[in-house]
Protein backbone atom coordinates (compact mmCIF):
# COMPACT_ATOMS: atom_id res chain seq x y z
CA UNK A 1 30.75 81.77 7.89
CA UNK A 2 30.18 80.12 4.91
CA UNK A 3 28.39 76.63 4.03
CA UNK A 4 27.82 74.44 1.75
CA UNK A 5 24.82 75.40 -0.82
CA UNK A 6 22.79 71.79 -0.03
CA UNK A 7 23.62 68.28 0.63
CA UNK A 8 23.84 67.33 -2.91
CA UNK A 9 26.77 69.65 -3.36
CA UNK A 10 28.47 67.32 -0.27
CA UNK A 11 27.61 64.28 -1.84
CA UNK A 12 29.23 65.05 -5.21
CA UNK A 13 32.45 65.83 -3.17
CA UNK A 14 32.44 62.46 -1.71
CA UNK A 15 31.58 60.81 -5.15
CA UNK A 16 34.83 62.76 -6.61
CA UNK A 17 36.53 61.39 -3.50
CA UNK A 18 35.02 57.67 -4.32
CA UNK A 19 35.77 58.01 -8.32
CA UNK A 20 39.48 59.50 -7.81
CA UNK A 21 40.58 56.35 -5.11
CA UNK A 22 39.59 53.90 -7.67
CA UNK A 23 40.83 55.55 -10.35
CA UNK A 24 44.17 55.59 -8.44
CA UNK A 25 44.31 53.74 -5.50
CA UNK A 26 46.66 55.16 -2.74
CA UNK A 27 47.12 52.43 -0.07
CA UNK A 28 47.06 53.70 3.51
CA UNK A 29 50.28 53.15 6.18
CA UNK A 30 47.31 51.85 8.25
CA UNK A 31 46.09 49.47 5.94
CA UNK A 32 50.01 48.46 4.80
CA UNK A 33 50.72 47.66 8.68
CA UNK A 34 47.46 45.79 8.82
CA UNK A 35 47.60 43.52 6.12
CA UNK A 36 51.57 42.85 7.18
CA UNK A 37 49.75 41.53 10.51
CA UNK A 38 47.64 39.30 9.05
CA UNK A 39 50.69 37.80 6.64
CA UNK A 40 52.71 37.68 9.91
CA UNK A 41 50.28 35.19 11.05
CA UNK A 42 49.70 32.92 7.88
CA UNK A 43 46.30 34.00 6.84
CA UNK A 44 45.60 33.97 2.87
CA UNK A 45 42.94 36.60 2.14
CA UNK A 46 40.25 33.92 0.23
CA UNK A 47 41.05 31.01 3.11
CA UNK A 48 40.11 32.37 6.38
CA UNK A 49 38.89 30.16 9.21
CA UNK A 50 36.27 31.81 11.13
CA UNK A 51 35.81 31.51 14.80
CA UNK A 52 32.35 31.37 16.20
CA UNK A 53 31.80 30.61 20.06
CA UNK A 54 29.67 27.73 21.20
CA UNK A 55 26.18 28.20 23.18
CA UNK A 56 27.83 28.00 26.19
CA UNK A 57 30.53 29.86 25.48
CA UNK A 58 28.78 32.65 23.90
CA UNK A 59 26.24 32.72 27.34
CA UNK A 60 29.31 33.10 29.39
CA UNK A 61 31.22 36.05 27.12
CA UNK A 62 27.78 37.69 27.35
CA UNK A 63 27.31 37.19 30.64
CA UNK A 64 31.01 38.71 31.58
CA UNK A 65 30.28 41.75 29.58
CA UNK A 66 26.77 42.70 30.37
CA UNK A 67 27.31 45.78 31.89
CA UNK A 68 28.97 46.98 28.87
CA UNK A 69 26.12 45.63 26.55
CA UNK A 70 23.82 47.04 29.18
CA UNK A 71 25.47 50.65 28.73
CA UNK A 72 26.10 50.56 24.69
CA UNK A 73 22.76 49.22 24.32
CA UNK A 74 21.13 52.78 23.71
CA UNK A 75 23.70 53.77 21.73
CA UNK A 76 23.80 50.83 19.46
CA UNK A 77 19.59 51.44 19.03
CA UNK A 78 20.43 55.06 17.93
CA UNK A 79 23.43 54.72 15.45
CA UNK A 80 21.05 52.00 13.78
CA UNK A 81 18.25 54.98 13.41
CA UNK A 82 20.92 57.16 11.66
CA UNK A 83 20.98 54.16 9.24
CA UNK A 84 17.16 53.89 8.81
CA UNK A 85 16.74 53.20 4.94
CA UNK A 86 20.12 51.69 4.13
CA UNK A 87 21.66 47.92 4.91
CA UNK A 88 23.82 48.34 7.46
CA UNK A 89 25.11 45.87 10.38
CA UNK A 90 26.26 47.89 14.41
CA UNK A 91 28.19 45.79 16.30
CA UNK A 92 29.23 45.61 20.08
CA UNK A 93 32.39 43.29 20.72
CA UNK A 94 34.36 42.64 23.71
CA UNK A 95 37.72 43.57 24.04
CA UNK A 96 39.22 40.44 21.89
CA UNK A 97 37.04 41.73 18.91
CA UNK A 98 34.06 38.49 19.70
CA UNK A 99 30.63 39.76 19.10
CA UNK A 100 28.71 39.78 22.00
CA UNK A 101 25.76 42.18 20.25
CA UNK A 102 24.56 43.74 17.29
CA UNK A 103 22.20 45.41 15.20
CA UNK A 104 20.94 45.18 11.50
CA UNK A 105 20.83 41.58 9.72
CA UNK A 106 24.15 39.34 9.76
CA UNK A 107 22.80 37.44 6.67
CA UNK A 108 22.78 40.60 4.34
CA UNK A 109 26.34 40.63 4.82
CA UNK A 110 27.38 37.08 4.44
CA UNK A 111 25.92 35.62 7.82
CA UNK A 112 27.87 32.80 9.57
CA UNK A 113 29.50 31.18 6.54
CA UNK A 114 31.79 34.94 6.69
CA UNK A 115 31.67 35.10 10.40
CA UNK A 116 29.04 37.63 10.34
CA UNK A 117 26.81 36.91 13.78
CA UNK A 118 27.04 36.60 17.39
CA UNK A 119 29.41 34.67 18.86
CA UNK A 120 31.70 35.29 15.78
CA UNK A 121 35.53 36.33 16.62
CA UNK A 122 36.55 39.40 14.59
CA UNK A 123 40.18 39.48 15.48
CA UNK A 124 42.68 40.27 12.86
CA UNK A 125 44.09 36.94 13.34
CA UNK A 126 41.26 35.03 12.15
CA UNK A 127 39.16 37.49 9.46
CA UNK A 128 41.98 39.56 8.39
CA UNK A 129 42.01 43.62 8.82
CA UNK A 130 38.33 44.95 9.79
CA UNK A 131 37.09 47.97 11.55
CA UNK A 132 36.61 46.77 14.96
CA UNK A 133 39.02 43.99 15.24
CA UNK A 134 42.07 46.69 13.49
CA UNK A 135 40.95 49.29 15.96
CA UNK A 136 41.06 46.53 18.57
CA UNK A 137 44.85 45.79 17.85
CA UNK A 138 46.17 49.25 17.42
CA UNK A 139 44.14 51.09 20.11
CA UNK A 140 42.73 53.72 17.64
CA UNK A 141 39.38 54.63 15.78
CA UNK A 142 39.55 53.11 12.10
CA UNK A 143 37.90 53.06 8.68
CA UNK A 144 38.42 50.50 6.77
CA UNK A 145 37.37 51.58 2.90
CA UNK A 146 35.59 48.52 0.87
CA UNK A 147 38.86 47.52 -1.41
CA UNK A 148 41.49 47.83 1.86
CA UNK A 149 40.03 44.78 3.16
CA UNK A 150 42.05 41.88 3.69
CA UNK A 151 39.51 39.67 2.49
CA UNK A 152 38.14 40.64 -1.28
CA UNK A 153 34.64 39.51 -0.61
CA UNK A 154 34.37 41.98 2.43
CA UNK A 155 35.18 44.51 -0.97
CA UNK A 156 31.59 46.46 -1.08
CA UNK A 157 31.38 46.99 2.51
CA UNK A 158 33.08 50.26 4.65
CA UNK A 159 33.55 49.15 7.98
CA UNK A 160 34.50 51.78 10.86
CA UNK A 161 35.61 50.76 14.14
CA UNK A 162 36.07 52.58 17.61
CA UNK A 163 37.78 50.77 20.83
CA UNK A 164 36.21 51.41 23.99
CA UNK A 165 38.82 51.83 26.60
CA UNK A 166 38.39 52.60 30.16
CA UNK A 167 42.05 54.05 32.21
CA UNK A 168 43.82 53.06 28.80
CA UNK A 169 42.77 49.69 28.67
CA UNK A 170 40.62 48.35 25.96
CA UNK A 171 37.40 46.62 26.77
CA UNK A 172 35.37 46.27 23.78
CA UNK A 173 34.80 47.91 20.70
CA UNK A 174 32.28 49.44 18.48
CA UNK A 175 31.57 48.29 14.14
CA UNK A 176 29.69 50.57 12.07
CA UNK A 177 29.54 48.41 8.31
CA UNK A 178 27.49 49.50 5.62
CA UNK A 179 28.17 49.49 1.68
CA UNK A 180 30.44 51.93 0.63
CA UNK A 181 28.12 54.59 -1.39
CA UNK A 182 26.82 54.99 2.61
CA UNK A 183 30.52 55.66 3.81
CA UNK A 184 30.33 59.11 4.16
CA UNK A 185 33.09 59.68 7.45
CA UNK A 186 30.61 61.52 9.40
CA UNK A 187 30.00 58.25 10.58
CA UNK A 188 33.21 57.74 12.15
CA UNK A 189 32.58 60.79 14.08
CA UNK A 190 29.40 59.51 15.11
CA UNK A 191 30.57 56.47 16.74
CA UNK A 192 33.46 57.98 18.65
CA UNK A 193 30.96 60.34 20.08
CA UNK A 194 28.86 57.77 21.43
CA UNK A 195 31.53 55.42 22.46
CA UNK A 196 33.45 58.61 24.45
CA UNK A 197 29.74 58.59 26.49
CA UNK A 198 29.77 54.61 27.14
CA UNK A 199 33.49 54.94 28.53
CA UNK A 200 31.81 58.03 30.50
CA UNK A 201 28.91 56.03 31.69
CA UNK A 202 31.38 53.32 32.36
CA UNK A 203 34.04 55.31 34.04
CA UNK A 204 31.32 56.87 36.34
CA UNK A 205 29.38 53.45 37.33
CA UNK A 206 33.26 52.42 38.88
CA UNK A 207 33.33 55.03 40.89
CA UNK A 208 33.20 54.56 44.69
CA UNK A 209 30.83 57.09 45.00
CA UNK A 210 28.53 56.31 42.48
CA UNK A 211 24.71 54.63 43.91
CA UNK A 212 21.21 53.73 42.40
CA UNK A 213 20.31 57.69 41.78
CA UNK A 214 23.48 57.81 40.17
CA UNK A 215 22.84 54.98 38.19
CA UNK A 216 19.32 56.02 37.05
CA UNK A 217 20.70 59.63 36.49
CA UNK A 218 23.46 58.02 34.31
CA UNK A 219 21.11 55.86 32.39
CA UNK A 220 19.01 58.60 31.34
CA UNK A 221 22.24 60.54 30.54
CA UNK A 222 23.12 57.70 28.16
CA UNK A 223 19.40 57.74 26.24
CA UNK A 224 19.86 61.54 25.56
CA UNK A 225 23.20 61.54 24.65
CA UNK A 226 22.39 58.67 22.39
CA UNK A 227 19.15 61.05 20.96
CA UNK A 228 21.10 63.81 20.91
CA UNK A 229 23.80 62.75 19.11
CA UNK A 230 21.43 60.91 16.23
CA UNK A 231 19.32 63.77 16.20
CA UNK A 232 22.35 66.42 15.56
CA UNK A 233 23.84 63.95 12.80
CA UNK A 234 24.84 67.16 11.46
CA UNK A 235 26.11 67.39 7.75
CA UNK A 236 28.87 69.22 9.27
CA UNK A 237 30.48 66.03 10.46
CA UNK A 238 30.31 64.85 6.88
CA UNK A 239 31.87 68.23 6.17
CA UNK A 240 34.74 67.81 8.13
CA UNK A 241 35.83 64.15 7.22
CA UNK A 242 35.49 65.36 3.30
CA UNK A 243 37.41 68.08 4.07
CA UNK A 244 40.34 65.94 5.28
CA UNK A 245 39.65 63.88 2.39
CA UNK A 246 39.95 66.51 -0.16
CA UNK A 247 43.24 68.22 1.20
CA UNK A 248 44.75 64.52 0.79
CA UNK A 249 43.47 63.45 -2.52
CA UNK A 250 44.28 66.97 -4.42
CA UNK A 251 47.12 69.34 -4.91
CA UNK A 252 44.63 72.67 -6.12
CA UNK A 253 45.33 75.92 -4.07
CA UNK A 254 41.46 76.23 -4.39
CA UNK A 255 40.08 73.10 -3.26
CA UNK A 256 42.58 73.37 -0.63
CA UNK A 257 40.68 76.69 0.74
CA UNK A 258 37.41 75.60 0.26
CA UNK A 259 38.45 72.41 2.42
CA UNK A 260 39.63 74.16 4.75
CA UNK A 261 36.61 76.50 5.20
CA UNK A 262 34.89 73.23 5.63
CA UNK A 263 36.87 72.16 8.50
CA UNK A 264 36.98 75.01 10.31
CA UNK A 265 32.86 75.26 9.99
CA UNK A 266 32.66 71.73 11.34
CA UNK A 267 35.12 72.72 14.45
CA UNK A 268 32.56 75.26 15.54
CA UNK A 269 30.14 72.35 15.99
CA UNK A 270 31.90 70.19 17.56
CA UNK A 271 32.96 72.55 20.28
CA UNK A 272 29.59 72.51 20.97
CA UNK A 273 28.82 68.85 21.11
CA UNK A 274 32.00 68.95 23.23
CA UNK A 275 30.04 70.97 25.33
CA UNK A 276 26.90 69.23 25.30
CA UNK A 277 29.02 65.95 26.11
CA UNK A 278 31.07 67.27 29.31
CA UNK A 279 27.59 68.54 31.08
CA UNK A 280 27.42 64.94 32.04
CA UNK A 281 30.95 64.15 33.22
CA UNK A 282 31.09 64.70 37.36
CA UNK A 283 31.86 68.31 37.85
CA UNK A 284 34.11 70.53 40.62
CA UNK A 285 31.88 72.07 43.15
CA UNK A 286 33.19 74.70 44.79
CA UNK A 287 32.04 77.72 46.85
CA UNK A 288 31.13 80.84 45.33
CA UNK A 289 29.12 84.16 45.28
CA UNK A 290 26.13 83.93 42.98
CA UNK A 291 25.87 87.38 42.01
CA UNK A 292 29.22 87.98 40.27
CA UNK A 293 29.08 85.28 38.12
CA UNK A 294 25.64 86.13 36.82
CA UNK A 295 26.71 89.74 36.24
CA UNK A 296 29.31 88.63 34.03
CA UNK A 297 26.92 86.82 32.11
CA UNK A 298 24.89 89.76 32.02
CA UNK A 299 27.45 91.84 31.08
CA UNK A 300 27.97 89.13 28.17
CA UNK A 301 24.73 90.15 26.66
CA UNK A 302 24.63 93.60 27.08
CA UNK A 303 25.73 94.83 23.64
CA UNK A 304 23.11 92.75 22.13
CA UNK A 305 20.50 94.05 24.68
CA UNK A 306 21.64 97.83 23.63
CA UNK A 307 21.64 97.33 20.06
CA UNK A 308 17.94 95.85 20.36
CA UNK A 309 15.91 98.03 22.98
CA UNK A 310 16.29 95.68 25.85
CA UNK A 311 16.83 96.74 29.43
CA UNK A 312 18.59 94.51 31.88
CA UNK A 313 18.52 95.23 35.29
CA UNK A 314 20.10 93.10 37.99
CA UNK A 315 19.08 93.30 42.09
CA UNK A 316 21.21 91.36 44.77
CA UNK A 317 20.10 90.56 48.08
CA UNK A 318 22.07 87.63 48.61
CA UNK A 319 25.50 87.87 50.00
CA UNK A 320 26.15 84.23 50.88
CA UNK A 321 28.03 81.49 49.13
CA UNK A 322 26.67 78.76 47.43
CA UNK A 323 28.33 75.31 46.12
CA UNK A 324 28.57 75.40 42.65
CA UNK A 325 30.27 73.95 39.31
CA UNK A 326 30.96 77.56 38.10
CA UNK A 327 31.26 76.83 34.22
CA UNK A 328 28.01 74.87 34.48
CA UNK A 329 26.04 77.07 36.59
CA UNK A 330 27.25 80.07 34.17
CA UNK A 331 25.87 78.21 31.09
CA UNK A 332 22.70 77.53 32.68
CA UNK A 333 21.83 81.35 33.48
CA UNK A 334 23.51 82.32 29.98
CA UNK A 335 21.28 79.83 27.94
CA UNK A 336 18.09 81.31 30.47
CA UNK A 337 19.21 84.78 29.29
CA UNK A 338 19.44 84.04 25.87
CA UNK A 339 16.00 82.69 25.38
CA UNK A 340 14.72 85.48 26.65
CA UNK A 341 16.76 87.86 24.37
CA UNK A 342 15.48 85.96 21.30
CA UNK A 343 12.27 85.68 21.66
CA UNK A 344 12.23 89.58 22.27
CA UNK A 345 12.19 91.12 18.96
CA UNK A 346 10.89 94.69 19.19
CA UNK A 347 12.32 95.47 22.85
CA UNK A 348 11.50 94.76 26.47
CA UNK A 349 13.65 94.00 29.65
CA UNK A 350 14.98 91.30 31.85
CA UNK A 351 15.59 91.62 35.61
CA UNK A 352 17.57 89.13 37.71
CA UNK A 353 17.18 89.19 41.40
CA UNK A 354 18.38 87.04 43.87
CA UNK A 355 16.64 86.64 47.24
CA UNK A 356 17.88 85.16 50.64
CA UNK A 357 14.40 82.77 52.10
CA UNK A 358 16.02 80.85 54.99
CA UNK A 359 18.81 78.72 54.23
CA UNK A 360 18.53 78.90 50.50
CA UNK A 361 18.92 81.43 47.40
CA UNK A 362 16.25 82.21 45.11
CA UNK A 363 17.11 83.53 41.57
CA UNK A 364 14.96 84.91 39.63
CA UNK A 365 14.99 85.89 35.80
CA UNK A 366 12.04 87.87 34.78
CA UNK A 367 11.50 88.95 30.81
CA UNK A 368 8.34 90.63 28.64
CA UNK A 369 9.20 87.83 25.84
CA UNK A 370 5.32 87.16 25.46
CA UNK A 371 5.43 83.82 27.31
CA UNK A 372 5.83 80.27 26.85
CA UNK A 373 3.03 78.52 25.01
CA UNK A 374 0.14 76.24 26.35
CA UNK A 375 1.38 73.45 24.65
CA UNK A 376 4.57 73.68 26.29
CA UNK A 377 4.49 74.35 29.49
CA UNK A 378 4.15 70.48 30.77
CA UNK A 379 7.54 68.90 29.11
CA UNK A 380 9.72 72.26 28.44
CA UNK A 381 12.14 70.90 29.86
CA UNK A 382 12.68 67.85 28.08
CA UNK A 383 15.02 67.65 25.38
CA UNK A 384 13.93 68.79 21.71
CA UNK A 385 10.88 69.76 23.31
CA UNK A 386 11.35 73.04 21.68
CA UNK A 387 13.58 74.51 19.11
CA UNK A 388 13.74 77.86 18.23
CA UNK A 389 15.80 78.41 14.28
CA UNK A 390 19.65 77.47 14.45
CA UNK A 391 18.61 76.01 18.02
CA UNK A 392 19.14 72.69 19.26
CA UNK A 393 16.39 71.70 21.37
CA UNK A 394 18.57 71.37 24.53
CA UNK A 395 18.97 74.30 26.09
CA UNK A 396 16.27 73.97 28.87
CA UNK A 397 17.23 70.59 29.19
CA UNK A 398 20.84 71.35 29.90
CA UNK A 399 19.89 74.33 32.15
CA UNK A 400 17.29 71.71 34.00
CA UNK A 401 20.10 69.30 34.51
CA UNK A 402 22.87 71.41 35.89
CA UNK A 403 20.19 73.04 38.58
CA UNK A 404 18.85 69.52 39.39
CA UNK A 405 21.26 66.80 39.43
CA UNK A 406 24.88 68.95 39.51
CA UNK A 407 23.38 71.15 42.32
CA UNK A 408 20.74 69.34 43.64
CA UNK A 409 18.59 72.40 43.28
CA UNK A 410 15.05 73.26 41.88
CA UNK A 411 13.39 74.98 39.27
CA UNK A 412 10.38 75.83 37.79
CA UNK A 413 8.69 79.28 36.04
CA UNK A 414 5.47 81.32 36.03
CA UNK A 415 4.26 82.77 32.51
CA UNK A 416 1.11 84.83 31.64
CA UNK A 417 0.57 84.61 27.73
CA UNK A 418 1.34 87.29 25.77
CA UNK A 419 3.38 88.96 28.51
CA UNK A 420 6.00 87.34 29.94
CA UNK A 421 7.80 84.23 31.93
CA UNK A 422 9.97 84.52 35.28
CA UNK A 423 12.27 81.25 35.97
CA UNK A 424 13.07 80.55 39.38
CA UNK A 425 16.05 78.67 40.62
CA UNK A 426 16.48 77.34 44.49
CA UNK A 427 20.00 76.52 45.78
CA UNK A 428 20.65 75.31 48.97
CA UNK A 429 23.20 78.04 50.89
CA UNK A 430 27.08 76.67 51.51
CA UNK A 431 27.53 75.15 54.77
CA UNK A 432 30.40 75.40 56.61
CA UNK A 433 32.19 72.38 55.35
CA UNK A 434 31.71 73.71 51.82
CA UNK A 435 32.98 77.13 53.08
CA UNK A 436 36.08 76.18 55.07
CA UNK A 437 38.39 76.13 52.22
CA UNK A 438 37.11 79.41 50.88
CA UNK A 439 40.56 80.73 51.52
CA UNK A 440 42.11 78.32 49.01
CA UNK A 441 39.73 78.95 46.38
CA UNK A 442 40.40 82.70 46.73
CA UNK A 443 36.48 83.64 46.98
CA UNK A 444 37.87 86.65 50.11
């Protein structure tokens, strides 16, 4: 796979981008259809009448839409860290485009005399085409490029916007403005990965099922996808949206291949924040044998384990079913199994075994990796607590959360330094409610 040499290669492609736009503007269908909405409706682009709600007003919209500032709110506190260093203004709106919350400093962009602060309406109809209030009225993530503003004072600013909708509907939305030598697309990416987890979170907290555990679960779920999404800001996401850029703006058979090498690079990735997203959603359970699955997933590895000296070896004494999210419980013994192939450099083995004590299963996953280090062993598995090269930090994490919350299970390990570690996991066995429709899931 091939990558980019550094990041000032990727920033010269978005100057080119930048240089060749206003050397020829090109203007978008989105920003044609936007602009005839706002002409439709009589506004002139340097007499706008802003909208901004009263005290009591304002307490009220809040007040109707505090559990979606409630939700956003950890997302709203991480895009601003991506933006550490640079004026910028993150803002929350409800699903008429008013600003019920924000981030960054209103007056840097005009403040109240442009309807830039709380309470402010950012509707089409009253400030003309901007990211939140045009993704608003056509139900779609937008960027909205300095120059395609309605208003030419709103000219150095790149505004993106991303509706939040829950069943289809809208409910709010999400701004991202900064100056437009910061407008690099990854940040549209960005904020339609963390509004996806709000209308998750959302989605979730209307369930009938849903109830305080949930709710703290959830909650935490929101804070790490929030981290997790600022701390994997990857320059691949910048990648991909110059990519797209560059196919548009140029008609060379070269640029065209290196573009697309970009884009494919960048789809890699976000398979896996795909995947790093949908541990969280509520998962199948079904019944199912524990052993197969984890000899697939041994069988997975075993090429690798061949090629580097290391013997796998697999005993099963447990015939029962358990209740299980298959895809998630696989994942969670393949990332266990990869750690310990990794850190295993000049040989060694791994043995799984899985062990019948009363009503429960208990898995073990022995390896001679060397063990885990002192300074470890209380938070490993916390996110980014550690991160091996081309790692992520959230392996353990992910593995910790699919034993504990998705299967109500338990885990811990046992290391000696400089010899080796053995997880254990604890599942509960399948009772006969969870067994009755084995038939149907074809498990005999």
């Amino acid at each position: 796979m091939e990558i980019l040499k550094n990041d000032n290669e990727l920033i010269n492609e978005w100057d080119k981008f930048i240089r060749a736009v206003r050397k020829n503007p090109t203007i978008r269908e989105v920003t044609k259809e936007a602009w005839k909405r706002c002409k439709d409706v009589g506004l002139k682009p340097e007499d706008l009448s802003f909208k901004v709600l009263n005290d009591a007003d304002l307490k009220q919209k809040i007040s109707d839409n505090s559990q979606l500032i409630n939700i956003a709110k950890p997302y709203l506190d991480h895009l601003a860290l991506s933006l550490t260093g640079i004026r910028y203004l993150i803002t929350l709106t409800d699903k008429d485009a008013w600003v019920i919350d924000f981030r960054g400093n209103p007056e840097e962009f005009g403040g109240e005399d442009c309807g830039i602060c709380l309470g402010a309406s950012w509707n089409e109809k009253y400030v003309g085409n901007n990211g939140v209030g045009t993704s608003i009225a056509i139900g779609q993530p937008v960027m909205i490029y300095g120059m395609e503003h309605f208003r030419k004072s709103y000219g150095p600013f790149t505004c993106i916007g991303v509706p939040i909708k829950i069943n289809g509907k809208i409910i709010g939305g999400i701004d991202v403005c900064v100056p437009n030598r910061y407008a690099h697309p990854a940040r549209l990416n960005l904020t339609t990965a963390c509004v996806r987890s709000i209308e998750t979170t959302i989605e979730n907290k209307s369930s009938s099922t849903f109830n305080e555990s949930c709710d703290k679960n959830l909650y935490a779920t929101s804070e790490l996808i929030a981290t997790a999404v600022h701390d994997l800001k990857n320059p691949l996401a910048v990648i991909r949206g110059l990519g797209q850029l560059g196919k548009l703006t140029s008609d060379k058979n070269k640029v065209n291949s290196y573009f697309d090498r970009v884009i494919k690079q960048a789809d890699e990735l976000n398979t896996m924040v795909v995947e790093l997203l949908s541990i969280f959603k509520p998962q199948k359970i079904s019944p199912a044998k524990a052993g197969p699955i984890i000899k697939e997933v041994l069988d997975e590895f075993a090429p690798e384990c061949e090629a580097n000296g290391i013997k796998l070896k697999m005993i099963d004494n447990y015939n029962k079913y358990i209740a299980i999210s298959e895809p998630l419980f696989k994942r969670a013994i393949r990332n266990l199994i990869a750690n310990a192939v990794q850190a295993m450099d000049n040989g060694g083995s791994i043995e799984v075994k899985l062990e019948q004590k009363e009503d429960f299963v208990i898995i073990s996953i022995t390896d001679t990796a060397g063990g885990i280090p002192e300074e470890l062993k209380s938070n490993l598995f916390e996110p980014f607590t550690f991160r091996r090269n081309g790692g992520t930090g959230l392996g353990l994490f992910m593995v910790y959360h699919t034993i504990t919350n998705t299967h109500n299970g338990s885990i811990w390990f046992k290391t000696k330094p400089g010899k080796g570690t053995t997880f254990f996991i604890k599942l509960s066995t399948a009772t006969y409610t969870d067994c009755n429709d084995i038939t149907r899931y074809k498990l005999v």
